[in-house]
Protein backbone atom coordinates (compact mmCIF):
# COMPACT_ATOMS: atom_id res chain seq x y z
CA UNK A 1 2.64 87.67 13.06
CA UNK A 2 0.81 84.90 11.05
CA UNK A 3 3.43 81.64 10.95
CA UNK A 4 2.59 79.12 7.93
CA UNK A 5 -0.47 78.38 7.26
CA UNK A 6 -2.69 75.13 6.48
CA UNK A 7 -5.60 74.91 4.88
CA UNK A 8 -8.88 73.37 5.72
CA UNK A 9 -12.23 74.14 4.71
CA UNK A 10 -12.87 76.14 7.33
CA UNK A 11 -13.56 79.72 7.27
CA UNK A 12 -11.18 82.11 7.45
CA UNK A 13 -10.38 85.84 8.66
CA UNK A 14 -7.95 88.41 7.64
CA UNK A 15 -4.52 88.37 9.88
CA UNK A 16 -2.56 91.21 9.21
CA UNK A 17 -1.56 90.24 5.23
CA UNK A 18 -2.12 86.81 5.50
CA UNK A 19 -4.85 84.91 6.01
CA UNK A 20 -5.58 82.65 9.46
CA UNK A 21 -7.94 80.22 10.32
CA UNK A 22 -8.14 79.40 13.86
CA UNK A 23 -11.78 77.66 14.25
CA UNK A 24 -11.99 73.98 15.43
CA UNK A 25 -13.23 71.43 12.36
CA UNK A 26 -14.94 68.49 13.16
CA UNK A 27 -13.23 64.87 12.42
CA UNK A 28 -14.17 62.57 9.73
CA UNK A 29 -17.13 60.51 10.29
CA UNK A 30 -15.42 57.17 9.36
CA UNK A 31 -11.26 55.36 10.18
CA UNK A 32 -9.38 53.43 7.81
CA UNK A 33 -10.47 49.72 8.20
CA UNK A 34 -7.76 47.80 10.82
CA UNK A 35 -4.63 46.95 9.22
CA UNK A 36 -4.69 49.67 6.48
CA UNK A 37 -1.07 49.60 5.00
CA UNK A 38 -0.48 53.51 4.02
CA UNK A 39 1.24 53.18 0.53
CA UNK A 40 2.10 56.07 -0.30
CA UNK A 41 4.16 57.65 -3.81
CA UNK A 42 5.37 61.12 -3.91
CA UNK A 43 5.22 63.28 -7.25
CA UNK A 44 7.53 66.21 -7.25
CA UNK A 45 10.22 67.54 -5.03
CA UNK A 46 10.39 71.13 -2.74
CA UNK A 47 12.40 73.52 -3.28
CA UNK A 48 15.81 73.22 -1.44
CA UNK A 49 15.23 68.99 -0.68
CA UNK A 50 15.58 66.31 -2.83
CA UNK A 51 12.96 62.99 -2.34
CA UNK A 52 15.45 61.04 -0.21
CA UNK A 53 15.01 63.78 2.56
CA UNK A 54 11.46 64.61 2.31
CA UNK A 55 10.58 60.67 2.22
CA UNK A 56 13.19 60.68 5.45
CA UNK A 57 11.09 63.10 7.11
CA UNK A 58 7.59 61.59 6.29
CA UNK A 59 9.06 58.42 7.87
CA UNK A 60 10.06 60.41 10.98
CA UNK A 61 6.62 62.01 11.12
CA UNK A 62 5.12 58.40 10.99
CA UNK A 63 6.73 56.95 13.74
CA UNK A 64 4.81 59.18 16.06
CA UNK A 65 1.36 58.27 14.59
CA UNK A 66 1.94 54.92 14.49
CA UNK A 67 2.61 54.70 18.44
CA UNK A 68 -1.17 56.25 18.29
CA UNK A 69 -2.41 53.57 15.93
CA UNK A 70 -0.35 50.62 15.64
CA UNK A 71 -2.30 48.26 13.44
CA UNK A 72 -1.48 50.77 10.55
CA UNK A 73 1.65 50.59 8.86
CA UNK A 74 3.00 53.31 6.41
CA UNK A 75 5.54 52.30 3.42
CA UNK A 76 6.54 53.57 -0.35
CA UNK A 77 4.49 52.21 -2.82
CA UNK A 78 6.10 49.59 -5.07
CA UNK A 79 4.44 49.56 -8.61
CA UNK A 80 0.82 51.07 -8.89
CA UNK A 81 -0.54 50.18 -5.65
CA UNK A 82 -0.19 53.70 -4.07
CA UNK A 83 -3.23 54.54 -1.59
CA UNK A 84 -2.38 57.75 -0.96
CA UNK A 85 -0.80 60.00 -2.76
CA UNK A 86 1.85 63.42 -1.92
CA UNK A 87 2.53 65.84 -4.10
CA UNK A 88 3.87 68.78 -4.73
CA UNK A 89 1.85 71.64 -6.41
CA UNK A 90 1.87 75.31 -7.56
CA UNK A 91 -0.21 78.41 -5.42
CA UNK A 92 -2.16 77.86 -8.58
CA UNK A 93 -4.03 74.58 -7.86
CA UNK A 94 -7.15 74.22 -6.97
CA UNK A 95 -6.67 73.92 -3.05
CA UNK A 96 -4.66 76.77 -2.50
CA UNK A 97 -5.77 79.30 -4.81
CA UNK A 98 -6.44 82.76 -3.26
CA UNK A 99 -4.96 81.67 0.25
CA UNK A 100 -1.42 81.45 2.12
CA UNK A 101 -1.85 78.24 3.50
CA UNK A 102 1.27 75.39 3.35
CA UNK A 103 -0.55 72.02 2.28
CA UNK A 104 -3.67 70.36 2.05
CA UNK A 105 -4.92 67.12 2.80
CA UNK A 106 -8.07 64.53 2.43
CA UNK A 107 -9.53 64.32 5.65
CA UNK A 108 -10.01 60.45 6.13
CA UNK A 109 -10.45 57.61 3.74
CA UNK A 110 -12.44 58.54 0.05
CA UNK A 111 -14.81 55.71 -1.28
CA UNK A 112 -11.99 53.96 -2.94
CA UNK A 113 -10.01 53.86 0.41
CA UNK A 114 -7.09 56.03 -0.88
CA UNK A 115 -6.03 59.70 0.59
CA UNK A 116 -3.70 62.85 -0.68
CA UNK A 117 -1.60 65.32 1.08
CA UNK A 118 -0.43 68.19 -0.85
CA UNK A 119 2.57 70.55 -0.66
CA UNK A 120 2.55 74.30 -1.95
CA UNK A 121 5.97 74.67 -3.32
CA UNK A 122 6.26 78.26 -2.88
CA UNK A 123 5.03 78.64 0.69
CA UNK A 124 8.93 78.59 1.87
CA UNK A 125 11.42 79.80 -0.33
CA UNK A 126 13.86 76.71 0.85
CA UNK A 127 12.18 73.37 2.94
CA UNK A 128 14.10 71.88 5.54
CA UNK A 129 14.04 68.36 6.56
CA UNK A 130 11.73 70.10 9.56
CA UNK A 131 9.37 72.32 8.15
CA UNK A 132 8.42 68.88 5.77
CA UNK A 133 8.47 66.59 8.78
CA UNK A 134 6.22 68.96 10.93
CA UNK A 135 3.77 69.94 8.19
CA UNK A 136 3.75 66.79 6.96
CA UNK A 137 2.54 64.97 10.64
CA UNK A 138 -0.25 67.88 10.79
CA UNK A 139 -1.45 66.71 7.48
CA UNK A 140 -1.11 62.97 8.12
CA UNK A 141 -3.42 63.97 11.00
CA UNK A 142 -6.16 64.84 8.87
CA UNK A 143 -5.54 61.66 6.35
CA UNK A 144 -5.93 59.89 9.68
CA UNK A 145 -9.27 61.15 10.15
CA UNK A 146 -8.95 64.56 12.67
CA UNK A 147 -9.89 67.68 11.89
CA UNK A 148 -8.42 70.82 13.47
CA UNK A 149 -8.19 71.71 17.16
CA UNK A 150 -8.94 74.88 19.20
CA UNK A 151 -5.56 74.15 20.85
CA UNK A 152 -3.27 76.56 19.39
CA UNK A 153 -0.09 74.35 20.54
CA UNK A 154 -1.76 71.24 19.10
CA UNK A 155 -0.01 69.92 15.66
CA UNK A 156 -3.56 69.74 14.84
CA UNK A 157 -4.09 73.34 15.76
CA UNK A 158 -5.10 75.68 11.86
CA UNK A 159 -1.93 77.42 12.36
CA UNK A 160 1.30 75.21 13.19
CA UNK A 161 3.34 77.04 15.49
CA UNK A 162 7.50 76.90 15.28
CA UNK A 163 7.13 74.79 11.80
CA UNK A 164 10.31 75.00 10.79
CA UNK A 165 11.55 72.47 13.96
CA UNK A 166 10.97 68.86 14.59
CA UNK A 167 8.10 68.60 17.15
CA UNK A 168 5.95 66.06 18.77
CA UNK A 169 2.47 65.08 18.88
CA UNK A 170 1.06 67.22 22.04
CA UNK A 171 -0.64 64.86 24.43
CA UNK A 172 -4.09 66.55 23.25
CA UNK A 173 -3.19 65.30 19.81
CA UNK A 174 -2.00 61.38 21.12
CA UNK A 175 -5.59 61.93 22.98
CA UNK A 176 -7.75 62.72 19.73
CA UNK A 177 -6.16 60.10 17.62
CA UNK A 178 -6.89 57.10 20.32
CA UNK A 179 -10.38 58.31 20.94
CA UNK A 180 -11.45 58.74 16.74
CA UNK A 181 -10.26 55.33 16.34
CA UNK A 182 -11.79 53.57 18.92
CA UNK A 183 -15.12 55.43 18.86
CA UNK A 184 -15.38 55.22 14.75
CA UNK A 185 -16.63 52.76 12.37
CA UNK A 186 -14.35 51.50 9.91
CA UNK A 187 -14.98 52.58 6.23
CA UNK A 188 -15.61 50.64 3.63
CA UNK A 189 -14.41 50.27 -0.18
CA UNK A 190 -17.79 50.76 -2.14
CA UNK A 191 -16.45 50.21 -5.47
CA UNK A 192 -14.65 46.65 -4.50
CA UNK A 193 -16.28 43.58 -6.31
CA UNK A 194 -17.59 42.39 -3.22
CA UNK A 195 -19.92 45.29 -2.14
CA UNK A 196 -21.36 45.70 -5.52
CA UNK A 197 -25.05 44.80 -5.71
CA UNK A 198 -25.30 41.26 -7.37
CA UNK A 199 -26.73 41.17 -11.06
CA UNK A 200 -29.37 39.06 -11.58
CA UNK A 201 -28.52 35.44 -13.67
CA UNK A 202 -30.98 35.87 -17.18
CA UNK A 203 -32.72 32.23 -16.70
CA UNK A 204 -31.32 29.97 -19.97
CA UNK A 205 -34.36 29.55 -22.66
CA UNK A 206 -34.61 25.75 -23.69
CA UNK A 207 -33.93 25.56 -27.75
CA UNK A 208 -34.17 21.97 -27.66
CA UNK A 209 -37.28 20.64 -29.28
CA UNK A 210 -39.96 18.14 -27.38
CA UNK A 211 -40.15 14.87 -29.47
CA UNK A 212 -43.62 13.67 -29.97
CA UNK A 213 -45.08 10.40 -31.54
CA UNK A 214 -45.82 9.96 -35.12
CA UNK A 215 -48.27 7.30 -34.26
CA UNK A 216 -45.45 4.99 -36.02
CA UNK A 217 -43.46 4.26 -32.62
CA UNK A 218 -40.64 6.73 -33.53
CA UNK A 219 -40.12 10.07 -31.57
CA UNK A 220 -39.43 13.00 -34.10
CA UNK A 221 -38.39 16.26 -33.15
CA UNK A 222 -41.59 18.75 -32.86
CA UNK A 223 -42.09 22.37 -33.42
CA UNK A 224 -43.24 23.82 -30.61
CA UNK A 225 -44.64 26.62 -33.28
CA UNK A 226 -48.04 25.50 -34.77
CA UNK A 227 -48.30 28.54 -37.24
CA UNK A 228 -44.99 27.61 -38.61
CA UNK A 229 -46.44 23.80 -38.81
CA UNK A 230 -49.29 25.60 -40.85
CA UNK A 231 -47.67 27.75 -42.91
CA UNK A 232 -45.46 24.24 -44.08
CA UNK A 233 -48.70 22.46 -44.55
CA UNK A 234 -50.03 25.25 -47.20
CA UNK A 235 -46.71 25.72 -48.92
CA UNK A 236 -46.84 21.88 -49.70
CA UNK A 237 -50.63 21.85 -50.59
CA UNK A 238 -50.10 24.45 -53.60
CA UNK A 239 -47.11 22.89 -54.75
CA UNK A 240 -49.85 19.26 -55.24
């Protein structure tokens, strides 16, 4: 039998009535920059929990990571300075329609440096404090930057194995994170002030007329505009 499923964008192949995907996907081709603080906010709650326990269990899932990565830190987002966002969604969004699989995530930092996880709300009729903690560290996986592993007993592995308990990182997965972030190049935010391409300056046009001298000793303001000099000089001649 088929346990819950997440999905990737990997292909996929009929499993009794569900659907599995058990290929490898490669990693993300950049890490968050050093020092990324993960701020996340959640928006909507599963069935059977409330947000104090599934934000208990994300925190439970982090602790593991972070011994993997320790210049990252993960908190709630205070006002609207959430990088990544977790929600909760319907079979009917986008990322889980016409599959089985249990959440979704960005793999790796966007061009804005935020990320998502996602939830399908109907892929257990009642969520423990487990089933969120151990989907939720497979997904955090792929916000990390990993893709999925050939392992079946990796958390990384297409299909998580004995979901509904609290498990570890496997020593494969500890393995994968320390080797993405020290052979990867740290992204970059492309739409920050500072690595937008620099605008030209429009040079100032001087309106300040040159004097010249009225063969009287005084400087008087000139036009720089001899047809508008001429055009003066006729106007006054008809009016003589």
């Amino acid at each position: 039998m088929c346990q819950l499923l997440e999905k990737s964008e990997d292909n996929v192949k009929g499993c009794g009535s569900t659907i599995c995907k058990r290929q490898a996907s490669s990693d993300a081709n950049q890490k968050w920059p050093d020092g990324t603080v993960f701020q996340y906010r959640l928006v909507g709650v599963l069935p059977g929990s409330d947000t104090a326990t599934m934000e208990s269990a994300f925190a439970l899932a982090w602790e593991k990571w972070a011994q993997m990565c320790p210049t990252y830190k993960f908190q709630k987002a205070t006002g609207n300075n959430a990088n990544i966002t977790i929600s909760v969604v319907s079979s009917n969004d986008k990322d889980f329609a016409g599959g089985q699989a249990a959440g979704f995530a960005q793999k790796g930092p966007d061009a804005y440096l935020k990320g998502y996880v996602k939830f399908r709300n109907s892929a257990l009729p009642s969520w423990s404090k487990a089933s969120i903690h151990t989907l939720f560290l497979h997904e955090f996986g792929h916000v990390l930057g990993l893709g999925h592993s050939a392992n079946k007993a990796a958390i990384m592995a297409p299909i998580i194995d004995k979901m509904t308990t609290i498990r570890p990182l496997t020593s494969e997965d500890q393995s994968r994170i320390k080797n993405f972030i020290a052979s990867k190049t740290a992204a970059k935010n492309f739409y920050s002030n500072s690595n937008r391409p620099q605008t030209p300056q429009t040079p100032q046009r001087n309106s300040q007329r040159k004097p010249y001298n009225d063969n009287q000793g005084q400087n008087t303001p000139r036009d720089l505009n001899p047809i508008r000099q001429d055009e003066s000089q006729i106007r006054h001649w008809r009016r003589v």
